[in-house]
PDB file of N, CA and C in Angstrom:
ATOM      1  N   UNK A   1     -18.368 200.043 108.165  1.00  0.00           N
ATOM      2  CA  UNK A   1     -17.155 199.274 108.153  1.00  0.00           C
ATOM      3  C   UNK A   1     -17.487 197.806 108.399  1.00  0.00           C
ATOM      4  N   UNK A   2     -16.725 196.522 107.952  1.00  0.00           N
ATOM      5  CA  UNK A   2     -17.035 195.380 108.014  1.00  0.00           C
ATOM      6  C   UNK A   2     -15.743 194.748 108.803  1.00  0.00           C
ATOM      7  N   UNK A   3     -16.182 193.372 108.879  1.00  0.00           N
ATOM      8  CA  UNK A   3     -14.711 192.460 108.771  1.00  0.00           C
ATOM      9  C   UNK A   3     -13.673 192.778 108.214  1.00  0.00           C
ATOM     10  N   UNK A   4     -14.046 192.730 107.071  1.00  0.00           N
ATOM     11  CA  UNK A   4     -12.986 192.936 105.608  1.00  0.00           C
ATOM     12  C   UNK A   4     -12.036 193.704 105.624  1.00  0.00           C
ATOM     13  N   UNK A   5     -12.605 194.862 106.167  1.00  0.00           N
ATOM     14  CA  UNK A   5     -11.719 196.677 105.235  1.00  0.00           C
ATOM     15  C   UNK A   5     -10.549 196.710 107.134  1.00  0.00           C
ATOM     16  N   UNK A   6     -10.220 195.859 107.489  1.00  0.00           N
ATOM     17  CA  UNK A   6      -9.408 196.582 108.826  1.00  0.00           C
ATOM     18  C   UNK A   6      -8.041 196.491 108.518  1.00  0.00           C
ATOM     19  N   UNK A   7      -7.959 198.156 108.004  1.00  0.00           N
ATOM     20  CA  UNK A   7      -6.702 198.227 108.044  1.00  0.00           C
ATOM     21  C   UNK A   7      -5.512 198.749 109.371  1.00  0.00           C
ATOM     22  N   UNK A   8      -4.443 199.034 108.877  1.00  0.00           N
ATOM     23  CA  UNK A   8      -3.244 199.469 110.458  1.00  0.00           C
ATOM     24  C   UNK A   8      -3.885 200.480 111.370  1.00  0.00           C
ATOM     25  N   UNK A   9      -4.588 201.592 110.642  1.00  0.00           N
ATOM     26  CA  UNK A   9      -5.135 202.442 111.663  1.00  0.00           C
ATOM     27  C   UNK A   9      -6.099 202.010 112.210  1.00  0.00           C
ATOM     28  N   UNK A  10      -7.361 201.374 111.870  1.00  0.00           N
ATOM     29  CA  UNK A  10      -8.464 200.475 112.666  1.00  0.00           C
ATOM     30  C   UNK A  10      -8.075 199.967 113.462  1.00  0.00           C
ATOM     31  N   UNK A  11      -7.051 199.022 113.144  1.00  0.00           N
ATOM     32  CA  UNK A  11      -6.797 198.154 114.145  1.00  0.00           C
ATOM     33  C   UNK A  11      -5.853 198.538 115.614  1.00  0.00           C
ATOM     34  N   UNK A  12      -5.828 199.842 115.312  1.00  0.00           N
ATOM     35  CA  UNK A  12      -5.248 200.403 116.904  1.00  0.00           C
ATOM     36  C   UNK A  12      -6.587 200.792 117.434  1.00  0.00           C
ATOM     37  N   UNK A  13      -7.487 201.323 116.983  1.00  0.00           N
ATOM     38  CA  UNK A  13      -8.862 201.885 117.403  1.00  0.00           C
ATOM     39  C   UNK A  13      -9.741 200.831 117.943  1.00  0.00           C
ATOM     40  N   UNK A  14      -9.669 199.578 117.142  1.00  0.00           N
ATOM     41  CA  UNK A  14     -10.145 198.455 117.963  1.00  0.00           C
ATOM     42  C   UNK A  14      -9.867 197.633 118.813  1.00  0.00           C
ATOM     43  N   UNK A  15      -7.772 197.751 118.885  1.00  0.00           N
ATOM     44  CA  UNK A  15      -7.493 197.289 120.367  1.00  0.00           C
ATOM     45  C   UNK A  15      -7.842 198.186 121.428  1.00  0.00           C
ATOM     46  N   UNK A  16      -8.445 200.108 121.461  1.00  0.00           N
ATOM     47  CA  UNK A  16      -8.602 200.053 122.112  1.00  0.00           C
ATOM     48  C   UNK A  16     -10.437 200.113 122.787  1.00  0.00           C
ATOM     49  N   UNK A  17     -11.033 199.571 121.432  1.00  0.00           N
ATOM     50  CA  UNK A  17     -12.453 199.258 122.180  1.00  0.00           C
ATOM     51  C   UNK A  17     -12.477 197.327 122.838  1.00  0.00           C
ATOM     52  N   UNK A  18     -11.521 196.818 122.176  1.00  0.00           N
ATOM     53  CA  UNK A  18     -11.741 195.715 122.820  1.00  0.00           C
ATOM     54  C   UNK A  18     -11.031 195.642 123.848  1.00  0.00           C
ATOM     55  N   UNK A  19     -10.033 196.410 124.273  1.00  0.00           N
ATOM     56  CA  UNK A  19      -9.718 196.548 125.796  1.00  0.00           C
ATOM     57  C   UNK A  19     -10.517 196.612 126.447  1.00  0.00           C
ATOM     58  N   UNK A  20     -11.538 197.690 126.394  1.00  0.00           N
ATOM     59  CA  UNK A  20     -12.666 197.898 126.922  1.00  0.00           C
ATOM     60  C   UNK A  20     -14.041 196.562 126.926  1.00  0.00           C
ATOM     61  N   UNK A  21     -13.919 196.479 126.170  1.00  0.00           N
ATOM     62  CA  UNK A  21     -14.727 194.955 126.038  1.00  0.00           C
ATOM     63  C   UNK A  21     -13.955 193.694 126.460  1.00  0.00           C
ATOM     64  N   UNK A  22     -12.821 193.551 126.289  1.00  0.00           N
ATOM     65  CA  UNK A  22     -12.578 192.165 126.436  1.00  0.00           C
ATOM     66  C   UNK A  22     -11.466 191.902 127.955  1.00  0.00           C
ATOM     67  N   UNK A  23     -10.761 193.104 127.667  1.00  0.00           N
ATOM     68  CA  UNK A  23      -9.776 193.689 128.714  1.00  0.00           C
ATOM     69  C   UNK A  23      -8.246 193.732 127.947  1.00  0.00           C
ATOM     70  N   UNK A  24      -7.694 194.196 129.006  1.00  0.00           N
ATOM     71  CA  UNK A  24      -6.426 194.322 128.483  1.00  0.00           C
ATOM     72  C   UNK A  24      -4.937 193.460 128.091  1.00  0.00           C
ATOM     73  N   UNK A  25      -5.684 192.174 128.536  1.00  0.00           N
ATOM     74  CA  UNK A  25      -4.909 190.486 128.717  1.00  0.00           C
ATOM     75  C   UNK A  25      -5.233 190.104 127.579  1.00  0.00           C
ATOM     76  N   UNK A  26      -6.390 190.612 126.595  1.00  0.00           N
ATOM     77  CA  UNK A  26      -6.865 189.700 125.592  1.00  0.00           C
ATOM     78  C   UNK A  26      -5.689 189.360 124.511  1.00  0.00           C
ATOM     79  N   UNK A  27      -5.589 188.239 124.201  1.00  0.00           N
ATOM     80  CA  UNK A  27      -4.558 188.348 122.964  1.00  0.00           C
ATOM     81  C   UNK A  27      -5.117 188.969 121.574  1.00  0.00           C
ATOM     82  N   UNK A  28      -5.834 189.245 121.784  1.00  0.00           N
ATOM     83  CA  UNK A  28      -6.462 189.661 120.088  1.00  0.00           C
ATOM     84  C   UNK A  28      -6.393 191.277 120.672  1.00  0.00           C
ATOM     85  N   UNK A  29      -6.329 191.854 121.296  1.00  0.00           N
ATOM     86  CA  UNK A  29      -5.796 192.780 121.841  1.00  0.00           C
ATOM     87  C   UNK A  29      -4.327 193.311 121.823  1.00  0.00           C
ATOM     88  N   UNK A  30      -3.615 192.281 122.060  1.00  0.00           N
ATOM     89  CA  UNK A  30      -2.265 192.232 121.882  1.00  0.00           C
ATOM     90  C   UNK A  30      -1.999 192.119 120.802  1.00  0.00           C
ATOM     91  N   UNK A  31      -2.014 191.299 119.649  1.00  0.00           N
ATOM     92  CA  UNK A  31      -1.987 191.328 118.469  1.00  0.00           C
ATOM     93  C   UNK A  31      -2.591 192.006 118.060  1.00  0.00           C
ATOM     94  N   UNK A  32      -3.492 193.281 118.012  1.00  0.00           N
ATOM     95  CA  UNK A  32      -3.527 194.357 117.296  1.00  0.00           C
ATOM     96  C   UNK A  32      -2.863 195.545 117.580  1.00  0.00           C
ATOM     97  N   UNK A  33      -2.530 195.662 118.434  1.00  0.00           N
ATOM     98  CA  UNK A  33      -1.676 196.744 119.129  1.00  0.00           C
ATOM     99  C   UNK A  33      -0.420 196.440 118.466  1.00  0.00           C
ATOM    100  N   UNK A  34       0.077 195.573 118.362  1.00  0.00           N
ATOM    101  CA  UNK A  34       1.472 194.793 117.946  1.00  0.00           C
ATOM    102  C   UNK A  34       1.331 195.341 116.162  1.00  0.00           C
ATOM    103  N   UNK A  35       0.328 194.712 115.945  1.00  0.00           N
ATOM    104  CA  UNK A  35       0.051 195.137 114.286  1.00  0.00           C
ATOM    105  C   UNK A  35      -0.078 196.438 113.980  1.00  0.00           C
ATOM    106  N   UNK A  36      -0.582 197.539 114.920  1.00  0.00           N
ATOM    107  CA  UNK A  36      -0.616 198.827 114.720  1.00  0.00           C
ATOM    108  C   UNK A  36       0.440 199.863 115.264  1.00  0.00           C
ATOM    109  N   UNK A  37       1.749 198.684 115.990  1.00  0.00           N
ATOM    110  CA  UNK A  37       2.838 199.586 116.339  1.00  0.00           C
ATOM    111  C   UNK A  37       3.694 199.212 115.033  1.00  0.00           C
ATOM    112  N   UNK A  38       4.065 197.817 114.533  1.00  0.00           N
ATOM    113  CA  UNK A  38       4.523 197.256 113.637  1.00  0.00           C
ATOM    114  C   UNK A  38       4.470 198.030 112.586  1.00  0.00           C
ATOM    115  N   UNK A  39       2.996 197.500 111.362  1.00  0.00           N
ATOM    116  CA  UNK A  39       2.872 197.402 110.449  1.00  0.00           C
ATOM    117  C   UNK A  39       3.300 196.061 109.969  1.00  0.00           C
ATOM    118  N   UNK A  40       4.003 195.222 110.202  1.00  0.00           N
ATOM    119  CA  UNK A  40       4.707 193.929 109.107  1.00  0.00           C
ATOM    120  C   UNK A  40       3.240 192.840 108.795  1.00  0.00           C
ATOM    121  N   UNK A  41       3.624 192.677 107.742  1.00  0.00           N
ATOM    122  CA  UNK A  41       2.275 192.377 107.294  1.00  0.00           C
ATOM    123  C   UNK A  41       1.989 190.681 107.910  1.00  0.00           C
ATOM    124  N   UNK A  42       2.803 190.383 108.892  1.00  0.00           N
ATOM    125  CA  UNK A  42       2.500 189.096 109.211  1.00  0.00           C
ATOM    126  C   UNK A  42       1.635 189.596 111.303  1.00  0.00           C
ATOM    127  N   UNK A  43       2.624 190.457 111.465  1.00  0.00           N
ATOM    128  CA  UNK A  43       1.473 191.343 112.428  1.00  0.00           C
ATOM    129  C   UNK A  43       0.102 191.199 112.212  1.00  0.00           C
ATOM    130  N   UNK A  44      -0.212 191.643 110.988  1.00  0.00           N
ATOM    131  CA  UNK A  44      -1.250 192.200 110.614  1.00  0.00           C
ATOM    132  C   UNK A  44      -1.889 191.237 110.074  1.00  0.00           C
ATOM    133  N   UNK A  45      -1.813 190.139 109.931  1.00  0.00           N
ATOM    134  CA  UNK A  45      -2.199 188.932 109.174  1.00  0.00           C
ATOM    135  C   UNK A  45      -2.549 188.242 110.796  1.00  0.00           C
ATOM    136  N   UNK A  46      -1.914 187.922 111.336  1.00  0.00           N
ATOM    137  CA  UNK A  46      -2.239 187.162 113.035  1.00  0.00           C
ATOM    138  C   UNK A  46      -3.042 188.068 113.616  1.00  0.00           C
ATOM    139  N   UNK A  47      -3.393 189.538 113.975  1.00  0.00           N
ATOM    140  CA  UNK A  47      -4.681 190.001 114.281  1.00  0.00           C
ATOM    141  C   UNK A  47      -5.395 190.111 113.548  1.00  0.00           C
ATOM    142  N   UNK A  48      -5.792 190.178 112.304  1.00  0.00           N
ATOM    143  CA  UNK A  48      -7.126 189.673 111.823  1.00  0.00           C
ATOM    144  C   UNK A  48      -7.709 188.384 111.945  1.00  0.00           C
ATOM    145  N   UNK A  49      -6.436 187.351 112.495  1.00  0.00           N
ATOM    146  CA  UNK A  49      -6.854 185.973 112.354  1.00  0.00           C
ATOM    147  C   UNK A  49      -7.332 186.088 113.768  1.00  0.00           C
ATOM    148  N   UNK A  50      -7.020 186.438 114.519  1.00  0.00           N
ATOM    149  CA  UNK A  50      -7.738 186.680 115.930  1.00  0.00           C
ATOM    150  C   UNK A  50      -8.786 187.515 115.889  1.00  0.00           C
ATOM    151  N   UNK A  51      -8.931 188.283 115.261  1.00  0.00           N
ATOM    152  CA  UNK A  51     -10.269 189.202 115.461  1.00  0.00           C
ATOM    153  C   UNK A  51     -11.517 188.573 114.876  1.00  0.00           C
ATOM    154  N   UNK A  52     -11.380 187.662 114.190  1.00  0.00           N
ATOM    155  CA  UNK A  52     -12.047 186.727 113.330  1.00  0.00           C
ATOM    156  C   UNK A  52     -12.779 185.496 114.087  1.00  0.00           C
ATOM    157  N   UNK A  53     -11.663 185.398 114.915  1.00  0.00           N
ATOM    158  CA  UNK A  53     -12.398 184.447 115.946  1.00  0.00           C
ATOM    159  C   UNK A  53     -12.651 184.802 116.933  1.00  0.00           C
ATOM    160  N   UNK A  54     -13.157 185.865 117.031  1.00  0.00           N
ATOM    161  CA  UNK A  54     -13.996 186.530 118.381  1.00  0.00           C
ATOM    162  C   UNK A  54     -14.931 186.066 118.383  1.00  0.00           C
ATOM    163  N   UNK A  55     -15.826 186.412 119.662  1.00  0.00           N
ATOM    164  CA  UNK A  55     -16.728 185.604 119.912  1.00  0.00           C
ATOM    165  C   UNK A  55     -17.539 186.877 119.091  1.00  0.00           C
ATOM    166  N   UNK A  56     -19.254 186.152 118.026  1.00  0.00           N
ATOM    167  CA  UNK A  56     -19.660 187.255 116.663  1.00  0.00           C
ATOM    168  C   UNK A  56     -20.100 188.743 117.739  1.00  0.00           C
ATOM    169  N   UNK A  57     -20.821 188.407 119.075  1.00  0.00           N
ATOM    170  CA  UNK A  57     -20.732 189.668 119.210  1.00  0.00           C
ATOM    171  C   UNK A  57     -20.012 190.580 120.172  1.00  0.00           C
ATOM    172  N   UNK A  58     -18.459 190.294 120.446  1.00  0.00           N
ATOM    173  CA  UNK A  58     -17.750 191.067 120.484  1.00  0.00           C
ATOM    174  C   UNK A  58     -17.193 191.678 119.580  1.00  0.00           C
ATOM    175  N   UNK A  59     -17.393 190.776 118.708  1.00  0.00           N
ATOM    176  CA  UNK A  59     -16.946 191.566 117.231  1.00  0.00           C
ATOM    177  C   UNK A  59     -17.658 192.875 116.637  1.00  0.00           C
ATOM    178  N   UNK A  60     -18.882 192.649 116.519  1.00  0.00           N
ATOM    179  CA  UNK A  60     -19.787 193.719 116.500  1.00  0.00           C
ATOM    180  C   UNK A  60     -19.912 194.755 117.804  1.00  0.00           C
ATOM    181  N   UNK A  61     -19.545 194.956 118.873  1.00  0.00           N
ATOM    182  CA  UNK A  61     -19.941 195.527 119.705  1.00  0.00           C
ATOM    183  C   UNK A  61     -18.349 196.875 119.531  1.00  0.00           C
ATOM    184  N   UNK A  62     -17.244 195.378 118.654  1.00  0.00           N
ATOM    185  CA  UNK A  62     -15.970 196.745 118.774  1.00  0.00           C
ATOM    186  C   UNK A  62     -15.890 197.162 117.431  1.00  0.00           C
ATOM    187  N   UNK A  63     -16.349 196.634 116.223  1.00  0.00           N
ATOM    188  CA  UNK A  63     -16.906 197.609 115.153  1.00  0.00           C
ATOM    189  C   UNK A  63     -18.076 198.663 115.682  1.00  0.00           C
ATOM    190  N   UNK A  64     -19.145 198.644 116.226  1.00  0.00           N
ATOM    191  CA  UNK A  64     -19.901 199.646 116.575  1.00  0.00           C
ATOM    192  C   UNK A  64     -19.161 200.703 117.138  1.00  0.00           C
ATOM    193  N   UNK A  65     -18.319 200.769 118.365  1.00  0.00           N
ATOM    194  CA  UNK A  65     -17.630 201.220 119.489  1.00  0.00           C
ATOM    195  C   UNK A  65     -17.035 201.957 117.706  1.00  0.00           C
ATOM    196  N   UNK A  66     -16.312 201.764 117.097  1.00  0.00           N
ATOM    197  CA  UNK A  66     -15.451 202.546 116.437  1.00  0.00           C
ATOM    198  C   UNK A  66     -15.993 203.377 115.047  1.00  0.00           C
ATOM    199  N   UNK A  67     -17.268 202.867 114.965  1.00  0.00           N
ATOM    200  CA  UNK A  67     -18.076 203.291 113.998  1.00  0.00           C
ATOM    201  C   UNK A  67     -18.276 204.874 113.868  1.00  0.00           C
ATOM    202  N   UNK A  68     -18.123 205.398 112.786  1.00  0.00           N
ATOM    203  CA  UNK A  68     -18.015 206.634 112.765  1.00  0.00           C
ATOM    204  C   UNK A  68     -19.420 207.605 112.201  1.00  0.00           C
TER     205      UNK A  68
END
């Protein structure tokens, strides 16, 4: 899995590895949870824009964490 492919169901799976990584205050946390209770594609457009600017290896550490 990459950057690219995160769709509504990922992105509940990765708010909850970056809870675990980042905690539970994180806003990129919040905005995916939001995007994966939602769906509206502007949800879902503001947590990728946050997940994007993670720091590169939290990013990788919560793609790994969800890696199948």
């Amino acid at each position: 899995m990459d950057e690219a492919s995160i769709d509504r169901e990922t992105m509940g799976r990765l708010a909850k590895a970056l809870t675990f990584i980042c905690g539970a205050d994180n806003p990129t946390v919040k905005a995916l949870k939001a995007a994966e209770e939602t769906g509206t594609a502007r949800d879902i457009a503001q947590a990728r824009k946050l997940f994007l600017r993670l720091k590169p290896g939290d990013r990788r550490a919560a793609l790994a964490m969800i890696a199948e």
